[in-house]
N, C-alpha and C. Protein backbone atom coordinates (compact mmCIF):
# COMPACT_ATOMS: atom_id res chain seq x y z
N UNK A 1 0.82 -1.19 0.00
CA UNK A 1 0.00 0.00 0.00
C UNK A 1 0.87 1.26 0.00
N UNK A 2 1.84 1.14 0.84
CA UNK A 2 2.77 2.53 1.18
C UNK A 2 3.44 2.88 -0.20
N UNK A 3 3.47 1.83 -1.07
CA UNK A 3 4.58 1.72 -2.81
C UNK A 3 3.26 2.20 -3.71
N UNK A 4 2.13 2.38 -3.21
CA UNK A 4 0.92 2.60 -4.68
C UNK A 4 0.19 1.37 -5.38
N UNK A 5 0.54 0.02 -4.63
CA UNK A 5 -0.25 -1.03 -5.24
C UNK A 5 -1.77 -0.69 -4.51
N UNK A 6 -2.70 -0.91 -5.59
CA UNK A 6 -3.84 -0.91 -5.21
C UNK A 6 -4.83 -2.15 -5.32
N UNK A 7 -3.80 -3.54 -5.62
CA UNK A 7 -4.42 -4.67 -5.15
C UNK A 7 -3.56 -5.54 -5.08
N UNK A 8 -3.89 -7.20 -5.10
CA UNK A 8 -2.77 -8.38 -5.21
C UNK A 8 -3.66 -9.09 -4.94
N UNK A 9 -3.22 -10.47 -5.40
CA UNK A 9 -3.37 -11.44 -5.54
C UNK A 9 -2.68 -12.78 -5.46
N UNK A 10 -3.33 -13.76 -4.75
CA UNK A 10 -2.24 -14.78 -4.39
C UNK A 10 -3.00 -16.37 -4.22
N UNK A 11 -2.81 -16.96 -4.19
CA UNK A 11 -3.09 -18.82 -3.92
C UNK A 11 -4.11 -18.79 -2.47
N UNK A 12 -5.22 -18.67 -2.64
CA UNK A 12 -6.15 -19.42 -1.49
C UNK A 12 -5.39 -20.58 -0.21
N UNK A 13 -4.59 -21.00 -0.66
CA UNK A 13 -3.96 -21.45 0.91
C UNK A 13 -3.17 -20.54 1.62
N UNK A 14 -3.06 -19.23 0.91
CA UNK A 14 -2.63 -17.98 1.89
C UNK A 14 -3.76 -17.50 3.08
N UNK A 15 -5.26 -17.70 2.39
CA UNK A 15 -6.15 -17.05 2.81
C UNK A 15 -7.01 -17.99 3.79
N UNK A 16 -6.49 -19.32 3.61
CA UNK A 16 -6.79 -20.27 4.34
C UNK A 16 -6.03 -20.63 5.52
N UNK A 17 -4.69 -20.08 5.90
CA UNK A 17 -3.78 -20.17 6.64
C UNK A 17 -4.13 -18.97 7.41
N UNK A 18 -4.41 -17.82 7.01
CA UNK A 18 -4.61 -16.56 7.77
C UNK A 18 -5.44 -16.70 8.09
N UNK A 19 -6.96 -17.01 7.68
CA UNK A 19 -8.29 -17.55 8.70
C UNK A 19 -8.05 -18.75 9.15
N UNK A 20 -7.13 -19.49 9.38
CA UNK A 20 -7.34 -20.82 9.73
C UNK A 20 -8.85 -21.42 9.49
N UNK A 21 -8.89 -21.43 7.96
CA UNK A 21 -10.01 -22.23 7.56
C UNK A 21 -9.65 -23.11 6.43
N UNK A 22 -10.49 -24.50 6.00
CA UNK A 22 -10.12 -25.00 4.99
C UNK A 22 -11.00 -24.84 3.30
N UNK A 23 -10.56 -25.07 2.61
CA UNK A 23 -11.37 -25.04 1.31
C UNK A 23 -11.46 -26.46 0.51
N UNK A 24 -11.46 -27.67 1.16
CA UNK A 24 -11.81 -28.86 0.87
C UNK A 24 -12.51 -28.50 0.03
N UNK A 25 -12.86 -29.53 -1.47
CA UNK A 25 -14.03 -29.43 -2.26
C UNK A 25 -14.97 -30.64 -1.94
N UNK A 26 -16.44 -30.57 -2.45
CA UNK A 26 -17.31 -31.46 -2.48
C UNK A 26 -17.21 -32.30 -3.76
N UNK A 27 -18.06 -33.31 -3.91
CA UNK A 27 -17.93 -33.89 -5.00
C UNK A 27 -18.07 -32.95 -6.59
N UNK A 28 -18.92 -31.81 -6.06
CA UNK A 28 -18.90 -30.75 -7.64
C UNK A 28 -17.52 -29.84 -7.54
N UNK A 29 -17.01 -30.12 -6.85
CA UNK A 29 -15.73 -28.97 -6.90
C UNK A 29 -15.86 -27.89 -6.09
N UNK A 30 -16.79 -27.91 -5.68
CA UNK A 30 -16.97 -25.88 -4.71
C UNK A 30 -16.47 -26.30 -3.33
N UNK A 31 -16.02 -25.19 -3.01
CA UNK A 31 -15.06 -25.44 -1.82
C UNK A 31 -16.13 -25.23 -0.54
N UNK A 32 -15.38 -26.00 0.64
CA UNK A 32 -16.10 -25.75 1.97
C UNK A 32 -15.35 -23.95 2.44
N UNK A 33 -16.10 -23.21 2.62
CA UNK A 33 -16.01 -21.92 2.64
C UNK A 33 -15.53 -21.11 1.62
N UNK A 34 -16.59 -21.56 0.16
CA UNK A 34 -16.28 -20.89 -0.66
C UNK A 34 -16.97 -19.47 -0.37
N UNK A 35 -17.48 -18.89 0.35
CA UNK A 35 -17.89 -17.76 0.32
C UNK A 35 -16.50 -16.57 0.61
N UNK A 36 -16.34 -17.59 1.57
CA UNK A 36 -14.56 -16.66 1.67
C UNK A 36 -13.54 -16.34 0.67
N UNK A 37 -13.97 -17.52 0.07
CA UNK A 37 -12.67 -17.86 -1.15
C UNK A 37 -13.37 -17.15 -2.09
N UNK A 38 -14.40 -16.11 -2.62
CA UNK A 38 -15.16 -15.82 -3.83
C UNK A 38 -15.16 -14.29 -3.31
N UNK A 39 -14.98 -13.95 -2.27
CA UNK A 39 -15.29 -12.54 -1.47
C UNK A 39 -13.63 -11.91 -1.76
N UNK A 40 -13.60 -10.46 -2.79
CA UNK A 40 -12.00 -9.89 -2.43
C UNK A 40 -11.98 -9.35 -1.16
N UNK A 41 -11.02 -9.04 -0.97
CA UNK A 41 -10.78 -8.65 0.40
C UNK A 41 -10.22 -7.17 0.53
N UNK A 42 -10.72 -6.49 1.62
CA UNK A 42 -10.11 -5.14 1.60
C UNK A 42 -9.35 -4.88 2.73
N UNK A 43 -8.10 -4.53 2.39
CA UNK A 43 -7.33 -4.12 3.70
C UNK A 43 -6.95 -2.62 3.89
N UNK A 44 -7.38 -2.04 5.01
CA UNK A 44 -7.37 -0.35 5.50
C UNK A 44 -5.77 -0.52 6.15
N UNK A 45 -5.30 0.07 6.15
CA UNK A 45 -3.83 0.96 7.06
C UNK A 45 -3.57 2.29 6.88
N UNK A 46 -4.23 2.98 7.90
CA UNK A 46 -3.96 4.15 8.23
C UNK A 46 -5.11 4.56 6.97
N UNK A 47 -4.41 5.23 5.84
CA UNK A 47 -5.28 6.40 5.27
C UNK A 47 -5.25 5.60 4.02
N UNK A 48 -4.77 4.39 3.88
CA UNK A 48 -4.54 3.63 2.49
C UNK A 48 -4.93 2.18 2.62
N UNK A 49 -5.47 2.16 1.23
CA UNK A 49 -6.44 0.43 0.92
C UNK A 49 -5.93 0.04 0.08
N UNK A 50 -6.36 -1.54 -0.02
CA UNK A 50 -5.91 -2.23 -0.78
C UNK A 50 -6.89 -3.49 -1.06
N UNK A 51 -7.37 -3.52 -2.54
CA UNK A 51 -8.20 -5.08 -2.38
C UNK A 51 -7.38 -6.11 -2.85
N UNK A 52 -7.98 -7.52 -2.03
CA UNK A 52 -7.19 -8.52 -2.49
C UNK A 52 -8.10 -9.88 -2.95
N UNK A 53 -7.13 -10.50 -3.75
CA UNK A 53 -8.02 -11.86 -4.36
C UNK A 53 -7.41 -13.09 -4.38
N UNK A 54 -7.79 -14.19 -4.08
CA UNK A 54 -7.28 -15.14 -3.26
C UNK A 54 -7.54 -16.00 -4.38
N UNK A 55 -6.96 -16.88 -5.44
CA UNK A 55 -7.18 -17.70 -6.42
C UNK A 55 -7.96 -19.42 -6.00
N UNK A 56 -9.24 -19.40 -6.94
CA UNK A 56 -9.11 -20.95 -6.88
C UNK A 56 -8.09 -21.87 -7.61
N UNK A 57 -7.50 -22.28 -6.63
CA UNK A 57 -6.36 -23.26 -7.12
C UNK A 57 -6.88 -24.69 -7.86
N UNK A 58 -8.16 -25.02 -7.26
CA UNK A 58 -8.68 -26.04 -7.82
C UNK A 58 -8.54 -25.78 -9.74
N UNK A 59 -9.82 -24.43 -9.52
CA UNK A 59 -10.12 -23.94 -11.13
C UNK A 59 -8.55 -23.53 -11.74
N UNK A 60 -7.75 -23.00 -11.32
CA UNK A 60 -7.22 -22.50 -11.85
C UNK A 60 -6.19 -23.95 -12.37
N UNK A 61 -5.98 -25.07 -11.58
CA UNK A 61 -4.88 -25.84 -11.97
C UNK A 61 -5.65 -26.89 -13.31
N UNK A 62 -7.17 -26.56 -13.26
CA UNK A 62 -7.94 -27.28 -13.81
C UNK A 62 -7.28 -26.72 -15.52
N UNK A 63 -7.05 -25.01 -15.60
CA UNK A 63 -6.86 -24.76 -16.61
C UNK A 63 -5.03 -24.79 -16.94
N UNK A 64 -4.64 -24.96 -15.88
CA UNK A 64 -3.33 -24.93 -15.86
C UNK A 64 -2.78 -26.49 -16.67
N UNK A 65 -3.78 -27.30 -16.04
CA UNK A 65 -2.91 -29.06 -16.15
C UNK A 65 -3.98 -30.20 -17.15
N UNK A 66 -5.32 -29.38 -16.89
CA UNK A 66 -6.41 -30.59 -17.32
C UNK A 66 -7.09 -30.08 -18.84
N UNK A 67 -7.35 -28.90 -18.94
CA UNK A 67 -8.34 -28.38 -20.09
C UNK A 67 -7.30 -28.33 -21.30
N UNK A 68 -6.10 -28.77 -21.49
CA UNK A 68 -5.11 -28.44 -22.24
C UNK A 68 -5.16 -29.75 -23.38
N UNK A 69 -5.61 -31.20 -21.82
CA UNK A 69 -5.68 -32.43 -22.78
C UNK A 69 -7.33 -32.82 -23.47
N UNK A 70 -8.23 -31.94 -23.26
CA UNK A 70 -9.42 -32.08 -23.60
C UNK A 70 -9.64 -31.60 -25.24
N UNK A 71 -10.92 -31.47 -25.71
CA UNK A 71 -11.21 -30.70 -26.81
C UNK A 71 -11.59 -29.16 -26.74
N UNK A 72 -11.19 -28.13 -26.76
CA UNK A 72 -11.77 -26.86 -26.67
C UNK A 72 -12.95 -26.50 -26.20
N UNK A 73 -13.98 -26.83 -26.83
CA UNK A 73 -15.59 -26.74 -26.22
C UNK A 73 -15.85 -27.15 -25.55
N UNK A 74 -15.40 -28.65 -25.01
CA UNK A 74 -15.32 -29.67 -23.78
C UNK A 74 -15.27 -28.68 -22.54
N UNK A 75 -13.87 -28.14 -22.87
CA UNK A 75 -12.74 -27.52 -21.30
C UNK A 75 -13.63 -26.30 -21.57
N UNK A 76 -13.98 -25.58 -22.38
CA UNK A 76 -14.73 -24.26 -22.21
C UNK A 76 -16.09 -24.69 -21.56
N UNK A 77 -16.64 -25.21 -21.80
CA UNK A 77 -18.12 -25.20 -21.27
C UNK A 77 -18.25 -25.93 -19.38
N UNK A 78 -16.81 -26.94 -19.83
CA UNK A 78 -16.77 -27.20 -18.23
C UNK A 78 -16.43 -26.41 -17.40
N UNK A 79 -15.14 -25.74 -17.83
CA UNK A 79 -15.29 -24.36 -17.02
C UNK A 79 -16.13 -23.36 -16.98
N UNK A 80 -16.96 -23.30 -17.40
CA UNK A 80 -18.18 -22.60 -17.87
C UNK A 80 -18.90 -22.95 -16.80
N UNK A 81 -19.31 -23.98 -16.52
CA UNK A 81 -20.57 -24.49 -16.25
C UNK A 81 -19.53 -24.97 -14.36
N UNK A 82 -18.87 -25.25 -14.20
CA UNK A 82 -18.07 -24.73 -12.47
C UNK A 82 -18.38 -23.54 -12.20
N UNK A 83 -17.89 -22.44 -13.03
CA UNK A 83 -18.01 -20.83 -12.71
C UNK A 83 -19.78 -20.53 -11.90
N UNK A 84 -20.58 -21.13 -12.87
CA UNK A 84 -21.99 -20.59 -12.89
C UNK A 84 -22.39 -21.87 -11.30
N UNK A 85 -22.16 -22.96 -11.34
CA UNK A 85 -22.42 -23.02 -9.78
C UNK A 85 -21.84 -22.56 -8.55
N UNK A 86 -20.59 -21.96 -8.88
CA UNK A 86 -19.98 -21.30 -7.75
C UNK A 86 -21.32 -19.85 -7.57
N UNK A 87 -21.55 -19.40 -8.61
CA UNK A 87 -21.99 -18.30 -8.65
C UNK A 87 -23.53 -18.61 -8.18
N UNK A 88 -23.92 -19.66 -8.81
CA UNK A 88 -25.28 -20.70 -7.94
C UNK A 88 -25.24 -20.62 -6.18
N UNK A 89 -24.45 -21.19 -6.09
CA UNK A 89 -24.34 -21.30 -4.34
C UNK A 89 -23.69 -20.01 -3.79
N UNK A 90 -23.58 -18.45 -4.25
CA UNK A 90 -23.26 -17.70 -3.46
C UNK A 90 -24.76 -17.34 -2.37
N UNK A 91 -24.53 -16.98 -1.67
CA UNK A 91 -26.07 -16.67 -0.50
C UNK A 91 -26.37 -15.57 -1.61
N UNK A 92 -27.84 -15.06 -1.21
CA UNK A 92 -28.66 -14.56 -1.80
C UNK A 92 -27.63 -12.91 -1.85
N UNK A 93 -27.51 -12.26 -2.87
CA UNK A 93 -27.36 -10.68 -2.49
C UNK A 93 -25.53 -10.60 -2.58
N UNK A 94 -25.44 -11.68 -2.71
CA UNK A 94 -23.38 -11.68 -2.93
C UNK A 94 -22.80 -11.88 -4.10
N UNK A 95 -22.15 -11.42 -5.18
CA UNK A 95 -21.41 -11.43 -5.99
C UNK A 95 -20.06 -12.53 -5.79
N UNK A 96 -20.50 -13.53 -6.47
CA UNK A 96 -18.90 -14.64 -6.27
C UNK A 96 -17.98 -13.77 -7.24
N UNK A 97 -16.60 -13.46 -6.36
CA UNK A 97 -15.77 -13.13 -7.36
C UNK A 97 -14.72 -14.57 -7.38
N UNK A 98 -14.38 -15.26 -8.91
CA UNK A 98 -13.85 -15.95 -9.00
C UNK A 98 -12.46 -15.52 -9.58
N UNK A 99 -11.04 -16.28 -9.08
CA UNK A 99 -9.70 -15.69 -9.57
C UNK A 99 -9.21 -16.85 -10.19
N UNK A 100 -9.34 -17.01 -10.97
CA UNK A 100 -8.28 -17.60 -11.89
C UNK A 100 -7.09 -17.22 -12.26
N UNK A 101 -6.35 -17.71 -12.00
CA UNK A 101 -5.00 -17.43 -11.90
C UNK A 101 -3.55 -18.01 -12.11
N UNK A 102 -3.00 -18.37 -12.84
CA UNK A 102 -1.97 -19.81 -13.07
C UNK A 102 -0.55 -19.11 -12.52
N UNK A 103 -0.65 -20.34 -11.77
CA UNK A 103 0.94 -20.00 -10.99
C UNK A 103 2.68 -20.18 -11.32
N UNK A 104 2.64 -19.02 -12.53
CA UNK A 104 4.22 -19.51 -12.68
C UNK A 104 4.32 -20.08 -14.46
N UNK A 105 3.05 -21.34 -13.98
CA UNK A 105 3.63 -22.32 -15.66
C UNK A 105 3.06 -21.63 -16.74
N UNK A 106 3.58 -22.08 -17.94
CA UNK A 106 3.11 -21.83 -18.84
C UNK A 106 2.00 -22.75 -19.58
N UNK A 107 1.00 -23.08 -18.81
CA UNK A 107 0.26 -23.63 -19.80
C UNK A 107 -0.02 -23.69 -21.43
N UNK A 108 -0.53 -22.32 -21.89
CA UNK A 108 -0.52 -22.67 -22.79
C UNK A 108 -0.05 -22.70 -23.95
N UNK A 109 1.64 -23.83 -24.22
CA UNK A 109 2.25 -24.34 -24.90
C UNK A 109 1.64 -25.54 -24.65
N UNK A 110 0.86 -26.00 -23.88
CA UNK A 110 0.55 -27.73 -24.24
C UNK A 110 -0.92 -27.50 -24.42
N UNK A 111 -1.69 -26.58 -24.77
CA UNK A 111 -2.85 -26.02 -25.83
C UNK A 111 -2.77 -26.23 -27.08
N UNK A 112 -3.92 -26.97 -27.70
CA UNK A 112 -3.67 -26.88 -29.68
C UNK A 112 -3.76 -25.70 -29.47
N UNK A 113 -2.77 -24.98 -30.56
CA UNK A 113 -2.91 -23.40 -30.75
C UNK A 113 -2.56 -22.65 -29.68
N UNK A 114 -2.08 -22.68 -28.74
CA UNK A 114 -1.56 -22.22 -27.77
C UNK A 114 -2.80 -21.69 -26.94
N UNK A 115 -3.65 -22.34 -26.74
CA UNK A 115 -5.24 -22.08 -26.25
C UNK A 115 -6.06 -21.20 -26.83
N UNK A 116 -5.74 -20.59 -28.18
CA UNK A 116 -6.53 -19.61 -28.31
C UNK A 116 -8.17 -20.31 -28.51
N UNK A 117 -8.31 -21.22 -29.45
CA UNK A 117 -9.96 -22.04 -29.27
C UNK A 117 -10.10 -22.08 -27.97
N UNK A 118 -9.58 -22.65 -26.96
CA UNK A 118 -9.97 -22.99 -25.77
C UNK A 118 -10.19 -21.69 -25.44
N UNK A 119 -9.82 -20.41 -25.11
CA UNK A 119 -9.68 -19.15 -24.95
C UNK A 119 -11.68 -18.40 -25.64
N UNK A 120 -11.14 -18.50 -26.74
CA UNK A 120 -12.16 -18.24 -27.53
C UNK A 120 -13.87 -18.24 -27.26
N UNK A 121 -13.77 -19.91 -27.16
CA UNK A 121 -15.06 -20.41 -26.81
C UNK A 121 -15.35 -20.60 -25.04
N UNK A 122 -14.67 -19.94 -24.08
CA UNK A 122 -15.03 -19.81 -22.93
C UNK A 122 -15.27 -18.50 -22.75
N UNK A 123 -14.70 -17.89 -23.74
CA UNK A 123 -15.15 -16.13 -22.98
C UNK A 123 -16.60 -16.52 -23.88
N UNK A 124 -16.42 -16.97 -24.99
CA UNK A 124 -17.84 -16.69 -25.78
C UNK A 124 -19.38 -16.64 -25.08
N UNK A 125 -18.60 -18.12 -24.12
CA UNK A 125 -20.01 -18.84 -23.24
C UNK A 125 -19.86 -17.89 -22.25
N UNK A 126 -19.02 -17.14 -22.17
CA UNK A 126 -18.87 -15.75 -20.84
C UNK A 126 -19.57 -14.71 -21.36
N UNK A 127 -19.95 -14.24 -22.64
CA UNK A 127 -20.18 -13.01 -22.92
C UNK A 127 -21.44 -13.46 -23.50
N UNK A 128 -22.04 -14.71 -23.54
CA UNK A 128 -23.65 -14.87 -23.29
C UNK A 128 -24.29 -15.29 -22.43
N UNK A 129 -23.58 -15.49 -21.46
CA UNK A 129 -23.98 -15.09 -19.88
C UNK A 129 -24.43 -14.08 -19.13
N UNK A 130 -25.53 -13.70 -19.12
CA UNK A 130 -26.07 -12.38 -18.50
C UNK A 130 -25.56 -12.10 -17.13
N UNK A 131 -25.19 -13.50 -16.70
CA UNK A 131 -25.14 -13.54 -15.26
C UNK A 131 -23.36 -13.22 -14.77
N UNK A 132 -22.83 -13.78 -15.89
CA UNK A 132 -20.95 -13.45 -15.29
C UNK A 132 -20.22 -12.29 -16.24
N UNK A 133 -19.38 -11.71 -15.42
CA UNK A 133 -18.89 -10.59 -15.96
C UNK A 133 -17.44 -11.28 -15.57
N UNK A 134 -16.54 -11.04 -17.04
CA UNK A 134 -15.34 -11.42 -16.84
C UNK A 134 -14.33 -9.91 -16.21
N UNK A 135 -13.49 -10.43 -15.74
CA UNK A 135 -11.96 -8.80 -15.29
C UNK A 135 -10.96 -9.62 -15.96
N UNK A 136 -10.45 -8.41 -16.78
CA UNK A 136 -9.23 -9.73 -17.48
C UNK A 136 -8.19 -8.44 -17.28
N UNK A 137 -8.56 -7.16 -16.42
CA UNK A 137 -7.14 -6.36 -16.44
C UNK A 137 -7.68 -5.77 -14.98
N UNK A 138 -6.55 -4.79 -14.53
CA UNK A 138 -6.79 -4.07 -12.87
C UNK A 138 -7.59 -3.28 -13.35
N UNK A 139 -8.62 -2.74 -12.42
CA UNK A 139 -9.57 -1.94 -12.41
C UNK A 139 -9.67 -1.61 -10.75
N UNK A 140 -10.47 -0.36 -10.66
CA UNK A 140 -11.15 -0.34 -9.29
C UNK A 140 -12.24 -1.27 -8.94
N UNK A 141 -11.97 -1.95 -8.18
CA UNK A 141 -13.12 -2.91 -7.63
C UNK A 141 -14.16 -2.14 -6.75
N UNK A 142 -15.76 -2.44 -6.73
CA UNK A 142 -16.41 -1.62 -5.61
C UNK A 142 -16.64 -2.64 -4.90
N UNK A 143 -15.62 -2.64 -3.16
CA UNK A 143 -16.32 -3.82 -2.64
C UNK A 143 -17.06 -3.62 -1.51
């Protein structure tokens, strides 16, 4: 905050270690206290904020390690269709924010095409979704 960052982002077992809580998944994948894990976080010091976002590691390694060996529309719609029950089971009146986020690797070199189909046809099923709004750069968050 004191350098001008006005957010960050990091791996959900950060955020699970600092609440001492866990994010086990159920058999659909949504975590036990996903409300925590879907909520950014705002931190005050002194006269300066900062929001933060805590990645699903599940989703995110899903696109990191698994959607790479599938068919494009396959891995798009499955991730598609995870996103929209996370967003299913938020309590009534809450916005799931989901972070996807890949740690480090380069996935996609083991993408046909370096994921752009896979790319393609998940924002597609994103941008006829009334219900999810993608962030694909920093912005002000209102939280």
């Amino acid at each position: 905050m004191e350098l001008g960052f006005k957010w960050f982002a990091t791996d959900e077992g950060v955020l699970g270690r600092t609440q001492n809580i866990g994010f086990w998944r159920d058999a659909g994948g949504y975590p036990e206290n996903g409300t925590q894990l879907y909520t950014p976080w705002r931190l005050k010091l002194r006269k300066k904020e900062m929001s933060g976002f805590f990645r699903d590691h599940y989703l995110s390694d899903l696109v990191g390690f698994v959607y790479s060996r599938m068919g494009a529309q396959a891995a798009a719609e499955d991730l598609h269709r995870r996103i929209r029950v996370i967003g299913d089971r938020a309590p009534a009146g809450k916005t799931a924010t989901v972070s996807l986020i890949l740690d480090g690797e380069n996935a996609w070199e083991y993408y046909p095409g370096n994921g752009r189909e896979f790319l393609r046809r998940f924002y597609r099923c994103v941008a006829q979704d009334p219900e999810i709004r993608a962030l694909t750069r920093a912005r002000r968050w209102r939280l």
